[in-house]
C-alpha atoms as a PDB file:
ATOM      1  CA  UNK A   1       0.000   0.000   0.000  1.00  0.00           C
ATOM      2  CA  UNK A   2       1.396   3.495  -1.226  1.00  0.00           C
ATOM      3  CA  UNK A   3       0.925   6.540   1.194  1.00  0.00           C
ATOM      4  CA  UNK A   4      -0.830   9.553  -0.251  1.00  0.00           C
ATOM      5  CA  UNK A   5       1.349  12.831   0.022  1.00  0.00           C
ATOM      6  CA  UNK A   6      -1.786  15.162  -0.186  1.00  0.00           C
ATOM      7  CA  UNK A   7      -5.208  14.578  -1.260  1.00  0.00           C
ATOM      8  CA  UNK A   8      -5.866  15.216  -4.391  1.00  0.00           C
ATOM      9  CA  UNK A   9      -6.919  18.826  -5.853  1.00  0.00           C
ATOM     10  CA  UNK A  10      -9.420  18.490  -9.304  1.00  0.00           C
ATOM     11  CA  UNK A  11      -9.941  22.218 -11.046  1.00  0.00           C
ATOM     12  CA  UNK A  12     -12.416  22.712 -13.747  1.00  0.00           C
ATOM     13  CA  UNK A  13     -12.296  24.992 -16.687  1.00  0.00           C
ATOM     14  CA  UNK A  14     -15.001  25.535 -19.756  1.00  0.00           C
ATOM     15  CA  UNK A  15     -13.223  25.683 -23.118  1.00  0.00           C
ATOM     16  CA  UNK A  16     -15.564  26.313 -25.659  1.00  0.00           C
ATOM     17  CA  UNK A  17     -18.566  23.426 -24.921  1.00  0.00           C
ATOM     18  CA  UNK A  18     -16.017  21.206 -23.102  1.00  0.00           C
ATOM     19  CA  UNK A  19     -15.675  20.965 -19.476  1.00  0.00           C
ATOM     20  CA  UNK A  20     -11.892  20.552 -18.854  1.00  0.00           C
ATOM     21  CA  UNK A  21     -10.777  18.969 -15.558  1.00  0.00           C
ATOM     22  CA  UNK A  22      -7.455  19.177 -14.243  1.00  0.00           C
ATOM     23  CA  UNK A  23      -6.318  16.766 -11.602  1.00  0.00           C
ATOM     24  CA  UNK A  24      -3.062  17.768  -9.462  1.00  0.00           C
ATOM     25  CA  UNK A  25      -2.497  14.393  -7.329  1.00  0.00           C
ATOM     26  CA  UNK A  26       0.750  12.086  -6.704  1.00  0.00           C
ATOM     27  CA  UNK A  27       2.089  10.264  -9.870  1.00  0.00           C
ATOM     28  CA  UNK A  28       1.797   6.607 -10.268  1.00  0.00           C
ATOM     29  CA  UNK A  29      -1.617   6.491  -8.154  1.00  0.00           C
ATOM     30  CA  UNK A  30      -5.056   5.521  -9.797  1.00  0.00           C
ATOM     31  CA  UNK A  31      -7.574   8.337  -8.665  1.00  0.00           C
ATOM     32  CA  UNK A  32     -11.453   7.848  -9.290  1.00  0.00           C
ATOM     33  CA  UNK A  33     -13.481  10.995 -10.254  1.00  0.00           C
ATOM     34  CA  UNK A  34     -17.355  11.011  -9.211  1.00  0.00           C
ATOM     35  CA  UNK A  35     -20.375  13.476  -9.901  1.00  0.00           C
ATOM     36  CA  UNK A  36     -23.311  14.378  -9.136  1.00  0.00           C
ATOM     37  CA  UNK A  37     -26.280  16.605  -9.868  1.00  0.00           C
ATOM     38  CA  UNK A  38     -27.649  17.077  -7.228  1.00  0.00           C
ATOM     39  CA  UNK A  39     -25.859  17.990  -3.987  1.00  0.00           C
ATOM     40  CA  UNK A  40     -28.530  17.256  -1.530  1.00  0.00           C
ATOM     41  CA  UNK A  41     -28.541  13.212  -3.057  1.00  0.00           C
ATOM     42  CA  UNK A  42     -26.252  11.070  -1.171  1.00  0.00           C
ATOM     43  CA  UNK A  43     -25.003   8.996  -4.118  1.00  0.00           C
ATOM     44  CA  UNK A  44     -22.403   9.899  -6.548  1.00  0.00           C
ATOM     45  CA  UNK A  45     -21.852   8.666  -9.737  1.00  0.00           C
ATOM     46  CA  UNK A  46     -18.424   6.979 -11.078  1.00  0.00           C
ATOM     47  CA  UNK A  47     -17.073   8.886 -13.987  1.00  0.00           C
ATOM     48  CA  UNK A  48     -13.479   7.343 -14.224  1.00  0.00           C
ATOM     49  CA  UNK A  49     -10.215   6.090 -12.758  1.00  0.00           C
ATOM     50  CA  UNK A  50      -7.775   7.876 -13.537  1.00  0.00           C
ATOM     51  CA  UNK A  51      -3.950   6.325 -13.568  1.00  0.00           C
ATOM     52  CA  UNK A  52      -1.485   9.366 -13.175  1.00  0.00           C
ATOM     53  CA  UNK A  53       1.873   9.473 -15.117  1.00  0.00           C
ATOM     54  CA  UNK A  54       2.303  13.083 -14.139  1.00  0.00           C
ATOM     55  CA  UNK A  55       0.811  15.579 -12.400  1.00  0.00           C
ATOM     56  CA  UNK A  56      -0.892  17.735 -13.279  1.00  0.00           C
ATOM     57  CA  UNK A  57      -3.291  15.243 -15.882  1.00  0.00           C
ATOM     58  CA  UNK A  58      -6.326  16.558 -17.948  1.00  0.00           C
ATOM     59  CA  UNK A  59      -9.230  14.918 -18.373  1.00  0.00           C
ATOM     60  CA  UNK A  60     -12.210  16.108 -20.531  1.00  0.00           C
ATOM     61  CA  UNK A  61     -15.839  15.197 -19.359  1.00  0.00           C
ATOM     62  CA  UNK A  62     -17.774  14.840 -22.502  1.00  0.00           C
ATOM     63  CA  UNK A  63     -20.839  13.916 -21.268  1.00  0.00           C
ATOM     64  CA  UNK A  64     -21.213  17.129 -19.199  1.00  0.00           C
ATOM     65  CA  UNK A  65     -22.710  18.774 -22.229  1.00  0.00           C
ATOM     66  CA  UNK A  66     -25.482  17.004 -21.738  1.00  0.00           C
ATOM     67  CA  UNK A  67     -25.981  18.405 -17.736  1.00  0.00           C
ATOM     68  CA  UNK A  68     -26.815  21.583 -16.876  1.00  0.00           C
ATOM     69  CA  UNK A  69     -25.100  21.333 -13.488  1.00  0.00           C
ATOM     70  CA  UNK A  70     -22.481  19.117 -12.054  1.00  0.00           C
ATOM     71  CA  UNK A  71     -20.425  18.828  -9.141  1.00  0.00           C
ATOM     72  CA  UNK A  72     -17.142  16.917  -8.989  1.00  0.00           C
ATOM     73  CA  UNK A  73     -14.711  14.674  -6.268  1.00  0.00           C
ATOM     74  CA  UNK A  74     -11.261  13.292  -6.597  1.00  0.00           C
ATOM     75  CA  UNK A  75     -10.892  10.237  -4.475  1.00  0.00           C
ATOM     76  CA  UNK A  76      -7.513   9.162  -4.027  1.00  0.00           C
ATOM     77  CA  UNK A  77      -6.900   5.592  -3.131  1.00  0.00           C
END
């Protein structure tokens, strides 16, 4: 088991219809990225995992274009 430095810090950016996510986390871990839509549901939904080579990694969320509203979390593991 690998010890996490610092938890992981995901930033988001629009460019053009695209929401961009940026994920600044240890290399050589496998981070998972939920949403959801709602922040008063309890469940989130997986989006990836995420294996960094470097730090930080970008990571474009195509299906956000279909959601008017989304809110994010990096897990590390």
């Amino acid at each position: 088991m690998r010890v996490v430095d610092a938890p992981p810090r995901l930033r988001l950016r629009q460019e053009s219809s695209l929401l961009v996510l940026m994920l600044e986390a240890q290399a050589g871990l496998t981070y998972r990225i939920e949403y959801k839509a709602d922040l008063s549901t309890t469940n989130w939904t997986h989006l990836v995992d995420l294996s960094l080579h470097s730090s930080p990694f970008t990571f474009i969320d195509s299906g956000a274009t279909n959601s008017p509203v989304r809110f994010y979390r990096a897990l590390a593991p």
